[in-house]
N, C-alpha and C. Protein backbone atom coordinates (compact mmCIF):
# COMPACT_ATOMS: atom_id res chain seq x y z
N UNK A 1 146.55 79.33 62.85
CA UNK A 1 146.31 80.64 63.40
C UNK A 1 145.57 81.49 62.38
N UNK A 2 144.17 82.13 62.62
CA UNK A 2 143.46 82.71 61.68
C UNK A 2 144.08 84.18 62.32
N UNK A 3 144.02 84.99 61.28
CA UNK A 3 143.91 86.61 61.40
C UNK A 3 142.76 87.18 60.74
N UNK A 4 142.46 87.94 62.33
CA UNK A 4 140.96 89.07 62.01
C UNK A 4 141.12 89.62 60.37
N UNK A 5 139.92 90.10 59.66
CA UNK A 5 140.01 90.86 58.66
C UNK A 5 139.75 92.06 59.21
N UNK A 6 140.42 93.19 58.68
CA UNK A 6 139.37 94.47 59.00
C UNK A 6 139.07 95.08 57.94
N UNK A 7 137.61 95.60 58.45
CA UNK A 7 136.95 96.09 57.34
C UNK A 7 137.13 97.19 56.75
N UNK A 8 137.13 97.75 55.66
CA UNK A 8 137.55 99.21 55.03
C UNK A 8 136.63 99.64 54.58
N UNK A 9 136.09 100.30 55.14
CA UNK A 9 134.51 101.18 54.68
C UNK A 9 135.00 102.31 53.54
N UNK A 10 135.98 102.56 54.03
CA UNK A 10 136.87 104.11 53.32
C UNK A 10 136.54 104.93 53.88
N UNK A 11 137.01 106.10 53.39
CA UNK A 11 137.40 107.48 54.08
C UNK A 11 136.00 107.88 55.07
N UNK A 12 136.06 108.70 56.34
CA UNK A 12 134.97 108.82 57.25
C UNK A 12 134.79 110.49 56.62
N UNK A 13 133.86 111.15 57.09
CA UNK A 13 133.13 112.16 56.72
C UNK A 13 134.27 113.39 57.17
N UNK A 14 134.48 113.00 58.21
CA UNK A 14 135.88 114.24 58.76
C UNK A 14 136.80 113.85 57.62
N UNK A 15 137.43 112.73 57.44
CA UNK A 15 138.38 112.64 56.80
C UNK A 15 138.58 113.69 55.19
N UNK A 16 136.86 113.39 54.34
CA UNK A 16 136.53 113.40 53.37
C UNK A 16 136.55 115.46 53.50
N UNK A 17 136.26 115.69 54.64
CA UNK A 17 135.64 117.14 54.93
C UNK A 17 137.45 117.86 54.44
N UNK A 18 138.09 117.39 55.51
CA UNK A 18 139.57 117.49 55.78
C UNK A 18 140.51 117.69 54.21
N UNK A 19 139.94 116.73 53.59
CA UNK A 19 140.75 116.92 51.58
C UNK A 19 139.87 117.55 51.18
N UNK A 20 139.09 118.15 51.63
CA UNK A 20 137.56 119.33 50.76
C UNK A 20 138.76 120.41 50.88
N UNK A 21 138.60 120.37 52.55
CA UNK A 21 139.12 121.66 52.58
C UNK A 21 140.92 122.02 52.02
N UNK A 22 141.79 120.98 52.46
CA UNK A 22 142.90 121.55 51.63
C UNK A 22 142.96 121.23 50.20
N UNK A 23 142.08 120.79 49.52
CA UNK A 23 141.83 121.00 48.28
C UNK A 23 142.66 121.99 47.67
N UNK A 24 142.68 123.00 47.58
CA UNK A 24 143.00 124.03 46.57
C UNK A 24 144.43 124.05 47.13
N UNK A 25 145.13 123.18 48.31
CA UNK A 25 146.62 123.59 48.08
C UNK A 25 147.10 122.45 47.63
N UNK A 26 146.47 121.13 47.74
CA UNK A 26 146.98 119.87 46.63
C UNK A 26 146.92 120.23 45.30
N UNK A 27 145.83 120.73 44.65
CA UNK A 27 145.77 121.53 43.56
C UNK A 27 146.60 122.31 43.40
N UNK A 28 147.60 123.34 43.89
CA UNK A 28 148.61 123.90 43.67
C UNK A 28 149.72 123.20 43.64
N UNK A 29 149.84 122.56 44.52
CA UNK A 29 150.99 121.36 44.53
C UNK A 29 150.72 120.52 43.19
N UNK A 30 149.74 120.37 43.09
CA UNK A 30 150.07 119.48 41.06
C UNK A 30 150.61 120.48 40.50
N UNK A 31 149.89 121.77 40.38
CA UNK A 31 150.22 122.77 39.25
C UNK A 31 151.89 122.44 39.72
N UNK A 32 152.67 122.60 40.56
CA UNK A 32 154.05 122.76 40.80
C UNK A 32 154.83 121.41 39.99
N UNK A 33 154.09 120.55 40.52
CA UNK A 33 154.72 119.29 39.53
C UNK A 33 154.48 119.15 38.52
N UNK A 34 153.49 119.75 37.65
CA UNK A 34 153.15 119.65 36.56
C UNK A 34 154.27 121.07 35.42
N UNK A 35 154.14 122.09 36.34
CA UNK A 35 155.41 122.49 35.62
C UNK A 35 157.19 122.35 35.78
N UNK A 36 156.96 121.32 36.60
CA UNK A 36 158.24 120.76 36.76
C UNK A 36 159.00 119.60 36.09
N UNK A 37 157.71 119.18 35.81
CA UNK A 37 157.31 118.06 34.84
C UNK A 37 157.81 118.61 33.51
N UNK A 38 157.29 119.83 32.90
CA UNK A 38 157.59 120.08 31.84
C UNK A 38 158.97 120.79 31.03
N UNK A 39 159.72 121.05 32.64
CA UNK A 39 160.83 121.95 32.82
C UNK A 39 161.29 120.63 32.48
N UNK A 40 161.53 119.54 32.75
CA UNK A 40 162.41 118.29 32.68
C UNK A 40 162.31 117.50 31.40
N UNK A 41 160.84 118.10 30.70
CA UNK A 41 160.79 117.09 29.10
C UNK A 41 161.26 118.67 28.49
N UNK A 42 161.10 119.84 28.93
CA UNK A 42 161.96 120.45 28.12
C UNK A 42 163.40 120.45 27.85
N UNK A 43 163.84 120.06 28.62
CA UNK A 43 165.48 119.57 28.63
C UNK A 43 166.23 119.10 27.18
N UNK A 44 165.01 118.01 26.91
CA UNK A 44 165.39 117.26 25.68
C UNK A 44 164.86 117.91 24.20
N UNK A 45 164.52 119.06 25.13
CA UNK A 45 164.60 119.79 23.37
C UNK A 45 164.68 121.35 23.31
N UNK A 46 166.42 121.47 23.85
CA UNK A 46 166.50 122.80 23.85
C UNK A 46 166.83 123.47 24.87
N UNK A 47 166.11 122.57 26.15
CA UNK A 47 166.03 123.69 26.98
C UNK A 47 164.88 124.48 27.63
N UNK A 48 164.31 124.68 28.84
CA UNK A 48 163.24 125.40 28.81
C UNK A 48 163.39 127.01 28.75
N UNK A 49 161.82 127.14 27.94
CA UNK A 49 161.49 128.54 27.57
C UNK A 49 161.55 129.61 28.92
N UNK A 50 162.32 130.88 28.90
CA UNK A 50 161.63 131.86 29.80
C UNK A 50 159.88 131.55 30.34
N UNK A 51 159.34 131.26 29.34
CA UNK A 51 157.59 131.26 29.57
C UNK A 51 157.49 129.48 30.92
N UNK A 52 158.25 128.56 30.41
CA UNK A 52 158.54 127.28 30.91
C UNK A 52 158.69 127.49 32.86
N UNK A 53 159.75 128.70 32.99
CA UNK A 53 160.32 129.30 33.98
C UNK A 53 159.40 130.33 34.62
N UNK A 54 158.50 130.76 33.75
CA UNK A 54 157.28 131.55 34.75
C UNK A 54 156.37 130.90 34.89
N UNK A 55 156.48 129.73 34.28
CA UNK A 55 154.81 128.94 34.82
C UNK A 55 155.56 128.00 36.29
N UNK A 56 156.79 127.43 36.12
CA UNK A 56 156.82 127.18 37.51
C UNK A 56 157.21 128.65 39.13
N UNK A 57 157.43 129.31 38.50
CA UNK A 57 157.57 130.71 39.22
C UNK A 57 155.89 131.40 39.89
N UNK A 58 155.03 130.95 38.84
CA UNK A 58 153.73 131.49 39.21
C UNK A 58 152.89 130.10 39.99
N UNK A 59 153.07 128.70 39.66
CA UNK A 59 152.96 127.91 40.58
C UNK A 59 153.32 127.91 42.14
N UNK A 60 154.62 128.32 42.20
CA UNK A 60 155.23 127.95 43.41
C UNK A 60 154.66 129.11 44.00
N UNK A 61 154.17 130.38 43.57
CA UNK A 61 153.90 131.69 44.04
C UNK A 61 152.02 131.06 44.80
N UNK A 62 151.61 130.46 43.64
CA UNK A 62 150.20 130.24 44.25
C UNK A 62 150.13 129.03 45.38
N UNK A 63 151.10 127.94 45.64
CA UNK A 63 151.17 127.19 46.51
C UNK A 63 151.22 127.96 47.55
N UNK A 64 152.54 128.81 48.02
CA UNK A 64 152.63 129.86 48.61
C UNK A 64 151.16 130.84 49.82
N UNK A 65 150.54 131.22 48.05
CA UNK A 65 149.39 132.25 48.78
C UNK A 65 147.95 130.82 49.37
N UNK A 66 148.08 129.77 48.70
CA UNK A 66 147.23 129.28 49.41
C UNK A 66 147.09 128.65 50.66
N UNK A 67 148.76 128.11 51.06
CA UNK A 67 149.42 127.74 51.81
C UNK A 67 148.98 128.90 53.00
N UNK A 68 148.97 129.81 52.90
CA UNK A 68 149.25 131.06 53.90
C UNK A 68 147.75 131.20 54.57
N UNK A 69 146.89 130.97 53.35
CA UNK A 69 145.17 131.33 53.44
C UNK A 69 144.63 129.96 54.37
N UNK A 70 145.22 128.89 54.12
CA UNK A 70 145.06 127.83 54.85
C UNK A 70 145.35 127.99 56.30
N UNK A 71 146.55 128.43 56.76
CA UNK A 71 147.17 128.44 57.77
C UNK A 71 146.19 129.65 58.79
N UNK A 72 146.31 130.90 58.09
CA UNK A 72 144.93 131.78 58.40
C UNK A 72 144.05 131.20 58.91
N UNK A 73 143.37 130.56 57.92
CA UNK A 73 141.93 130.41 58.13
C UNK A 73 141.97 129.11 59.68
N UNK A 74 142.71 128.48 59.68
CA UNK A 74 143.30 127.59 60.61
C UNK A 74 143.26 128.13 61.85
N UNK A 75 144.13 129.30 62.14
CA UNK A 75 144.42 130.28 63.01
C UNK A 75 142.72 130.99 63.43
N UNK A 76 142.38 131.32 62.55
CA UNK A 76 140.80 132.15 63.07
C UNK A 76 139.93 130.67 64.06
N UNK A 77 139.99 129.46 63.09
CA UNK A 77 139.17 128.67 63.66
C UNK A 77 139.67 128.21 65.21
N UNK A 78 141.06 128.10 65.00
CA UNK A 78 141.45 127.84 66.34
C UNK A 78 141.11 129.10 67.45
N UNK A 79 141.30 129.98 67.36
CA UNK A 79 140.92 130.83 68.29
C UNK A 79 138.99 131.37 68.65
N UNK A 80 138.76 131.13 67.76
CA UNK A 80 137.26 131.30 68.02
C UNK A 80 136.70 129.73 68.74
N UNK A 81 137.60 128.82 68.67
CA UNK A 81 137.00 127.60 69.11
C UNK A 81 137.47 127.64 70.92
């Protein structure tokens, strides 16, 4: 019994358009893991800093506002369409 291959061209132009555009909230979403990341290697020495605690505070704040601008901008396109 043979099985078809299928072919993987990779990502199609919508697809590619689609991570353009939420771009900047995956980008926030690292910043969030990335200071979460550091909240957890601070552990082993000390403890994290107040400063440790506003960088994930100002992350989660910008996931937030981009999250919202996304959803917006979502909302306009849907209704004008």
């Amino acid at each position: 019994m043979r099985k078809k291959l299928v072919r993987l061209d990779g990502p199609s132009r919508a697809d590619l358009a689609a991570i353009d555009s939420e771009w900047p909230l995956i980008e926030a979403e690292l910043s969030v893991l990335d200071a979460e990341i550091a909240l957890i290697n601070a552990a082993d020495h000390g403890g994290p800093s107040p400063l440790d605690w506003r960088r994930l505070r100002r992350a989660e704040a910008r996931v937030t506002r981009v999250a919202a601008e996304l959803a917006a901008r979502s909302a306009v396109r849907k209704a004008v369409a």
